[in-house]
Protein backbone atom coordinates (compact mmCIF):
# COMPACT_ATOMS: atom_id res chain seq x y z
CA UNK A 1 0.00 0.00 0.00
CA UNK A 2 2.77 2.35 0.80
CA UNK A 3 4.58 2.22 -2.53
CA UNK A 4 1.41 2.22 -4.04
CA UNK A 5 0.27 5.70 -2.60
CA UNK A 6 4.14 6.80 -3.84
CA UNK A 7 3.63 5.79 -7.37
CA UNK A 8 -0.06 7.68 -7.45
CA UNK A 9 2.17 11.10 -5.94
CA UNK A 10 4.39 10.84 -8.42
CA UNK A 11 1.89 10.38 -11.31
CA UNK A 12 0.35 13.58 -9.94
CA UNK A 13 2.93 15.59 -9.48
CA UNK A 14 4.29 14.65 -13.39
CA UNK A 15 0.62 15.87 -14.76
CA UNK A 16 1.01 19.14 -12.56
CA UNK A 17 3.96 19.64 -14.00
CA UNK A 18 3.06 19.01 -17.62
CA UNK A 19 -0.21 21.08 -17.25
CA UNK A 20 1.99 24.42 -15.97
CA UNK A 21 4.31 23.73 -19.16
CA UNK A 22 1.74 23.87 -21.30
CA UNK A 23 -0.13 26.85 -19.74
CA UNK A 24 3.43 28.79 -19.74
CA UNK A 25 3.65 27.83 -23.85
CA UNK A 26 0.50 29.37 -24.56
CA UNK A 27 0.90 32.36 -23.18
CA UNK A 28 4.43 33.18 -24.69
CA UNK A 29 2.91 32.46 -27.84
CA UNK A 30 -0.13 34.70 -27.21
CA UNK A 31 2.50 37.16 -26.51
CA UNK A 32 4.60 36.42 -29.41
CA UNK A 33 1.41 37.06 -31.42
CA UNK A 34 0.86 40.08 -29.80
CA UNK A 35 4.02 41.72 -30.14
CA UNK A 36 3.86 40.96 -34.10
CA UNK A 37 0.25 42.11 -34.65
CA UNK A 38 2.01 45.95 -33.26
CA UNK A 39 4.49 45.36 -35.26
CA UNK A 40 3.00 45.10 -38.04
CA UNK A 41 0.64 47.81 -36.99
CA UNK A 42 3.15 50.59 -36.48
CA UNK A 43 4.80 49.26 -39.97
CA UNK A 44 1.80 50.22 -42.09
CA UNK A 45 1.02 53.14 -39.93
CA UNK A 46 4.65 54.19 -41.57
CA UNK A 47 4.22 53.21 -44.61
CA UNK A 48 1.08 55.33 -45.15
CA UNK A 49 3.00 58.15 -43.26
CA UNK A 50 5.82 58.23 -45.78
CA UNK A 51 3.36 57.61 -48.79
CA UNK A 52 1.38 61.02 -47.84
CA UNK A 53 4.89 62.93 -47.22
CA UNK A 54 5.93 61.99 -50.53
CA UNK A 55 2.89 63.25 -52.49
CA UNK A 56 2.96 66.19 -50.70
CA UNK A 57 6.48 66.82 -51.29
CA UNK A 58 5.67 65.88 -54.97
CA UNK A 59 3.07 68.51 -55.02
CA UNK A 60 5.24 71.17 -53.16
CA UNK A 61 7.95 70.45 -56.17
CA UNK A 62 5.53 70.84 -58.86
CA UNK A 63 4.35 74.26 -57.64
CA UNK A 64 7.57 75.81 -56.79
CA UNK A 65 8.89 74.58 -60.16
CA UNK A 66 5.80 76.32 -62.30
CA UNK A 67 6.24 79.64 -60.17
CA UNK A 68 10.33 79.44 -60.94
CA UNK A 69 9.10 78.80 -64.89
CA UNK A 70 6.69 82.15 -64.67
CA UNK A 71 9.10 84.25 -62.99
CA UNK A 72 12.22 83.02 -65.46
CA UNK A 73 9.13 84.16 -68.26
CA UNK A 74 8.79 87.70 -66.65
CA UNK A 75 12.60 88.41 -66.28
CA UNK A 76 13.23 87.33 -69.86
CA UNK A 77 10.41 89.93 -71.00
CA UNK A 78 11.90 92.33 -68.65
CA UNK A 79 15.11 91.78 -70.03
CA UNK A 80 13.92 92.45 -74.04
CA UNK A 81 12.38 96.07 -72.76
CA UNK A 82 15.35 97.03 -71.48
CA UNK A 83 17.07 96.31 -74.87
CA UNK A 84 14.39 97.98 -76.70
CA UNK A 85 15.00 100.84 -74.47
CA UNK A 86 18.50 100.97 -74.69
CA UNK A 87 17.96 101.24 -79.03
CA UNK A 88 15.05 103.52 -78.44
CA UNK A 89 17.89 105.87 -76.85
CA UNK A 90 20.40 105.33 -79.51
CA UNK A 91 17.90 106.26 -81.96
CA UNK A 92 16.91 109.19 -79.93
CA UNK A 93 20.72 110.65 -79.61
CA UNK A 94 21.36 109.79 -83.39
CA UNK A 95 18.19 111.86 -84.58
CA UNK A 96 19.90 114.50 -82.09
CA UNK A 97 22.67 115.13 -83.95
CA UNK A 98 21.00 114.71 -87.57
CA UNK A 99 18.49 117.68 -86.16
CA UNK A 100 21.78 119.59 -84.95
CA UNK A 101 23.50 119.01 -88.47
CA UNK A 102 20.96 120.14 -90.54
CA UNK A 103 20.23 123.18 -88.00
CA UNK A 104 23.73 124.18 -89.05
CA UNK A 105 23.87 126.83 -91.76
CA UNK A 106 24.80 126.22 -95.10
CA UNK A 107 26.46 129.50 -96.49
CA UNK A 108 26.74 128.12 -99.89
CA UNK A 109 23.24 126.90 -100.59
CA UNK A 110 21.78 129.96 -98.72
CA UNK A 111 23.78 132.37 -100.87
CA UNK A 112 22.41 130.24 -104.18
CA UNK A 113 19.03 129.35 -103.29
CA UNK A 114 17.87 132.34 -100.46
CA UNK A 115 13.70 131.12 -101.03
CA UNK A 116 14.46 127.32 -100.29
CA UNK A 117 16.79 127.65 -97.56
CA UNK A 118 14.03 129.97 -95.76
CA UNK A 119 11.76 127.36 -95.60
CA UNK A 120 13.76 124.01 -94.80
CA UNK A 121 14.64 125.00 -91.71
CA UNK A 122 11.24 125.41 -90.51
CA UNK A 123 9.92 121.92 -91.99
CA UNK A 124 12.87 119.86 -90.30
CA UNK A 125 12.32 121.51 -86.84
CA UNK A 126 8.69 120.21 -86.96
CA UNK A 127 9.67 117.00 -88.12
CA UNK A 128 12.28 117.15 -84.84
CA UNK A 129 9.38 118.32 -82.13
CA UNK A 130 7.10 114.99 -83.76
CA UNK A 131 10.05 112.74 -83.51
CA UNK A 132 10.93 113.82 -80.15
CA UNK A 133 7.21 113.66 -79.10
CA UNK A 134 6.94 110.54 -80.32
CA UNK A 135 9.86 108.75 -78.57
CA UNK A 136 8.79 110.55 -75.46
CA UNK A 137 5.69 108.79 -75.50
CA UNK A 138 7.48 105.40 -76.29
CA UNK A 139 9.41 105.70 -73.26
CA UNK A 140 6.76 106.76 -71.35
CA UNK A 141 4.76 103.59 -72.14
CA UNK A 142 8.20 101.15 -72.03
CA UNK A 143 8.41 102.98 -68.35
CA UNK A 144 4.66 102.41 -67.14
CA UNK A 145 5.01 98.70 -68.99
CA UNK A 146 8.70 98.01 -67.15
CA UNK A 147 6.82 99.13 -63.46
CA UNK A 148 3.90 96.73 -64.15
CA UNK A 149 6.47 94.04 -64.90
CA UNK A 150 8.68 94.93 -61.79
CA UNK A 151 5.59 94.64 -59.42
CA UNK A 152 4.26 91.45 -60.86
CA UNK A 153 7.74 90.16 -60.76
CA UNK A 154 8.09 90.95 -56.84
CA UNK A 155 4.06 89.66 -56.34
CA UNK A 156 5.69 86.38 -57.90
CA UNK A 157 8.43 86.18 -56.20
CA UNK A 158 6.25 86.78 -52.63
CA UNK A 159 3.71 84.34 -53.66
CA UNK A 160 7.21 81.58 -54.50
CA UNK A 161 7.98 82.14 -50.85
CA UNK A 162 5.11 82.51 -49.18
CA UNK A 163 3.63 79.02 -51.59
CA UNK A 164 7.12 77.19 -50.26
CA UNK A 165 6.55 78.37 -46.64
CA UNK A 166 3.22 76.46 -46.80
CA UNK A 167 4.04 73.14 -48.31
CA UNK A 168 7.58 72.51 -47.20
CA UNK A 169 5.55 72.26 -43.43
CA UNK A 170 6.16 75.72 -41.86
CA UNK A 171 4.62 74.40 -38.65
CA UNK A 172 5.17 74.51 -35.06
CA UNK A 173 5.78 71.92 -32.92
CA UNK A 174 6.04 73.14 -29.48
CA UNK A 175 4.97 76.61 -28.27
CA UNK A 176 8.30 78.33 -28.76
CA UNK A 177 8.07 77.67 -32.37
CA UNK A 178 5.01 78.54 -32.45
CA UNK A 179 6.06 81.88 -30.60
CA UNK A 180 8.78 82.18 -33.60
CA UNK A 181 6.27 81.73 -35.97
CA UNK A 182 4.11 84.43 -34.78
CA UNK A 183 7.18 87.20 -34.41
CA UNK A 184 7.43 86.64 -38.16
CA UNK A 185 4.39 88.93 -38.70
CA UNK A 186 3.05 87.05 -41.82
CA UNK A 187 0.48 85.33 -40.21
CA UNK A 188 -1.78 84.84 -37.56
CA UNK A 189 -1.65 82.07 -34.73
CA UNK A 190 -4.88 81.06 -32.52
CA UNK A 191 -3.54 78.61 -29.49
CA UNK A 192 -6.25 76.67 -28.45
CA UNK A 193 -7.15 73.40 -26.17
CA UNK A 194 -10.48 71.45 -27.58
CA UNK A 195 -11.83 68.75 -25.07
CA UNK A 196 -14.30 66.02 -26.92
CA UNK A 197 -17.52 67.23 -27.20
CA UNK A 198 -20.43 66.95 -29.52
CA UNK A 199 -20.73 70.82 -29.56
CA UNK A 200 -18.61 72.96 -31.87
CA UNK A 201 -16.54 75.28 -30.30
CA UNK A 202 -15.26 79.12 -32.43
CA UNK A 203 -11.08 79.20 -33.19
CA UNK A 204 -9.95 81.76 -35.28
CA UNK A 205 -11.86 82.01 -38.21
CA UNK A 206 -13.01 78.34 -38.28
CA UNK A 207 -15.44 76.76 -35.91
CA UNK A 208 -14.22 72.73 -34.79
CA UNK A 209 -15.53 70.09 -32.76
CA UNK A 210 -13.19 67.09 -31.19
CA UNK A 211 -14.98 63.45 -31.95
CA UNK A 212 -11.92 61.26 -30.90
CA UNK A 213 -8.66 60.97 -29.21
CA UNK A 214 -6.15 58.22 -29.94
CA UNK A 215 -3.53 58.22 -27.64
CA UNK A 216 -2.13 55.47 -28.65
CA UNK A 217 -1.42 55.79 -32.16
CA UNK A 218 -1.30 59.53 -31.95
CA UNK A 219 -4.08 60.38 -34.13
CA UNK A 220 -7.91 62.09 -33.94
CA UNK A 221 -10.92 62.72 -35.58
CA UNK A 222 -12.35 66.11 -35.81
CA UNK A 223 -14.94 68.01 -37.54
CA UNK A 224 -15.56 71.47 -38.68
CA UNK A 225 -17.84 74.03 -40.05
CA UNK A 226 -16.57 75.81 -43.25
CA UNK A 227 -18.92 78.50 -45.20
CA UNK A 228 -21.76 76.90 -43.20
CA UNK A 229 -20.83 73.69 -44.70
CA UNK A 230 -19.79 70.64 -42.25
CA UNK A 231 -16.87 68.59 -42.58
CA UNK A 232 -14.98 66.04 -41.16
CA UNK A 233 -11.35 64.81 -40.53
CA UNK A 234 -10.50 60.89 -39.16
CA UNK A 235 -7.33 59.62 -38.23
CA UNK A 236 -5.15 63.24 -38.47
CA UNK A 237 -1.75 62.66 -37.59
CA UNK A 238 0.06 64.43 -35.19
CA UNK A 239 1.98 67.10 -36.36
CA UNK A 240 0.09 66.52 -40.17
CA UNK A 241 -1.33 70.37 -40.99
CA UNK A 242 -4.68 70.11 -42.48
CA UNK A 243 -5.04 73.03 -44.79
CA UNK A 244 -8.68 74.64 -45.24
CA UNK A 245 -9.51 76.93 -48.16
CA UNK A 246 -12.44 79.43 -47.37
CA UNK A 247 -14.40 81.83 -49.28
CA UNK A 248 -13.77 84.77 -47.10
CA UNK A 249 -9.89 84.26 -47.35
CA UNK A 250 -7.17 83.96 -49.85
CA UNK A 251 -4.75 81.72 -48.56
CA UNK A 252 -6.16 78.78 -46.91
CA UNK A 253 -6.46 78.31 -43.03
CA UNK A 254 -4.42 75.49 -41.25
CA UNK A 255 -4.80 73.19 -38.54
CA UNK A 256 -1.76 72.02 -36.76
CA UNK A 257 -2.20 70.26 -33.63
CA UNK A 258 0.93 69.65 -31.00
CA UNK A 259 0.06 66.82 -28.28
CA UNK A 260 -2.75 64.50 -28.44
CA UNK A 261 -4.03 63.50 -24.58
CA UNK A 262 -7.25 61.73 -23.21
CA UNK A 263 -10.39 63.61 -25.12
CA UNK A 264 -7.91 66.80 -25.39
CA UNK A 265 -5.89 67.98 -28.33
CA UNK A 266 -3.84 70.75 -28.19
CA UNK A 267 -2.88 72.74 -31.35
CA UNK A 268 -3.31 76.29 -33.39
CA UNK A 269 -5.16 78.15 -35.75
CA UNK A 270 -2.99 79.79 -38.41
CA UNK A 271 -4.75 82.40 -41.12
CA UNK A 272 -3.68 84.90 -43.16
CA UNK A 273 -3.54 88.09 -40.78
CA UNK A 274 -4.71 90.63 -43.32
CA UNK A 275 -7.97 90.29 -45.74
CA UNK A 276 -7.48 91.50 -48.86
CA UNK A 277 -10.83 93.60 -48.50
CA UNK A 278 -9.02 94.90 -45.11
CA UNK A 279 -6.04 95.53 -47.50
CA UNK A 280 -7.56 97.50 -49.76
CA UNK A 281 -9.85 99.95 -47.20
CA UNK A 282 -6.23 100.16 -45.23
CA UNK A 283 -5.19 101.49 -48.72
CA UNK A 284 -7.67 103.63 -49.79
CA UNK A 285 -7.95 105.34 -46.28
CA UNK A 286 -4.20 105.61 -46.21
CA UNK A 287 -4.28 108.13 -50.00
CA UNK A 288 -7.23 110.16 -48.70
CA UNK A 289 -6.54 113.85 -47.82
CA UNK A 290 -8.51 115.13 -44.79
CA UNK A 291 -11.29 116.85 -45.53
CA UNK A 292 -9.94 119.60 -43.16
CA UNK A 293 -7.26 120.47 -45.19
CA UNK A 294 -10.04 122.00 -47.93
CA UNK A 295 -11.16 124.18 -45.76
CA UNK A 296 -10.44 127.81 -47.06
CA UNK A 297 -8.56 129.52 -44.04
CA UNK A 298 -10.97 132.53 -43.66
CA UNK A 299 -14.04 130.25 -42.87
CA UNK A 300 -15.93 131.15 -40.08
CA UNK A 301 -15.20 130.52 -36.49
CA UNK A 302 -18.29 129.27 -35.43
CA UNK A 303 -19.07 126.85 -38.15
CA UNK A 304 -17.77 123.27 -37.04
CA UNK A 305 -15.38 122.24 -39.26
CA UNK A 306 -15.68 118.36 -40.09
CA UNK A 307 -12.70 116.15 -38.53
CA UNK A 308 -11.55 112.40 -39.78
CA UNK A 309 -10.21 109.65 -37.70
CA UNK A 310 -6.53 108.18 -38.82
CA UNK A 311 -7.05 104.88 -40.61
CA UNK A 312 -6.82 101.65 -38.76
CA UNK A 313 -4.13 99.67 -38.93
């Protein structure tokens, strides 16, 4: 009986041990399993990074390489009216001095022919005044056309920069960049916090709800209101600038948001600081004499004479 109850231990202790082998197997490979599936994961969450950086970066090239095709256009145009002006001038000095040669008096033709050389004078200083009217006006035109060229060239070369700025990824990060950002003046920066919430909640010119934050993989979902139209954004990056084009401005609004916590994103607002209706009242105000300054200087003391305020900047 005695070795009997041994050999039944033993047995027992054998299946105990084979059981917590086998319980210890499954879960390293539940693990193993696990680990791969985030592998894999996090690979294809790369992968589609990357893809959307390089058509972006495709579509910056393309852009910057049109704009650097017109402006090469306008400086070879430029280029030709300076030529033409430089002839223009040539001409001009040579009919100079074929005006100051035949104003010269000819002593032997005058003594020979007094009636004819009484009237050429007078018919080649006409034919001087139209010339020199006429390349007057030439220049004036080549002048007014060589300004027009100048400013388009410099509203090229502005909208070059100010296009590169925007899809090489002028964004900010943390708040001192975003500080750096703002000293530049260009444009303006709305800091914000947006907890998740079904109601919509006014940033900067655009109006944005949060519907989701993902922690984990570092992404959110978020919708907006646009020109009273509603949209919606799932699975934005961090860091990834979602650009917005509106009807009220000319350069379109972006989204850039900086840390992603539990139902909280924090981010900014960036829009073009000035409209371009803002633009032009700033510069029609800015040419406008003050009425005051009509006002004839003997006008009576007790009539109030009308006063305007200084534009706004």
């Amino acid at each position: 009986m005695h070795e009997h109850d041994e050999m039944n231990d033993h047995e027992s202790r054998s299946e105990t041990t084979a059981t917590g082998t086998s319980r210890w197997l499954v879960i390293a490979m539940v693990v193993l399993l696990g680990v791969a599936g985030v592998a894999l994961g996090y690979g294809y969450h790369q992968q589609t990074l990357v893809g959307h950086l390089t058509a972006q970066q495709s579509v910056s090239d393309a852009t910057i390489s049109q704009m650097q095709g017109q402006l090469s256009a306008v400086t070879s145009k430029l280029n030709d009216m300076t030529a033409a002006q430089q002839a223009q001038s040539q001409a001009q000095a040579q009919a100079q001095a074929q005006a100051d040669a035949t104003k010269q008096p000819d002593k032997k033709a005058s003594a020979g022919v007094a009636h004819t050389g009484a009237h050429r004078p007078a018919a080649t200083d006409k034919r001087y005044k139209q010339l020199q009217a006429q390349l007057a006006d030439q220049q004036k035109q080549l002048k007014d056309t060589q300004d027009l060229v100048a400013k388009n060239r410099t509203d090229l070369e502005g909208n070059i920069s100010s296009t590169r700025d925007e899809l090489n990824g002028s964004i900010a990060r943390t708040h001192e960049e975003l500080v750096v950002l703002q000293k530049r003046g260009e444009r303006s920066y709305t800091e914000f916090d947006l907890m998740k919430a079904k109601q919509f909640q006014r940033i900067g010119p655009l109006t944005l709800s949060l519907r989701k934050a993902d922690t984990k993989h570092k992404n959110y979902d978020i919708e907006m209101i646009v020109d009273d139209n509603q949209l919606t954004k799932k699975k934005v990056n961090l860091y990834e600038p979602i650009w917005i084009h509106t009807e009220n401005e000319s350069q379109p609004v972006q989204i850039v948001v900086m840390r992603i916590e539990k139902n909280l994103i924090h981010g900014y607002v960036s829009a073009q600081k000035y409209r371009p209706s803002e633009l032009a009242t700033s510069g029609t105000a800015s040419s406008l004499t003050p009425v005051s300054a009509h006002v004839p200087p003997n006008a009576n003391d007790t009539q109030t004479q009308p006063t305007t305020n200084p534009p706004q900047q």
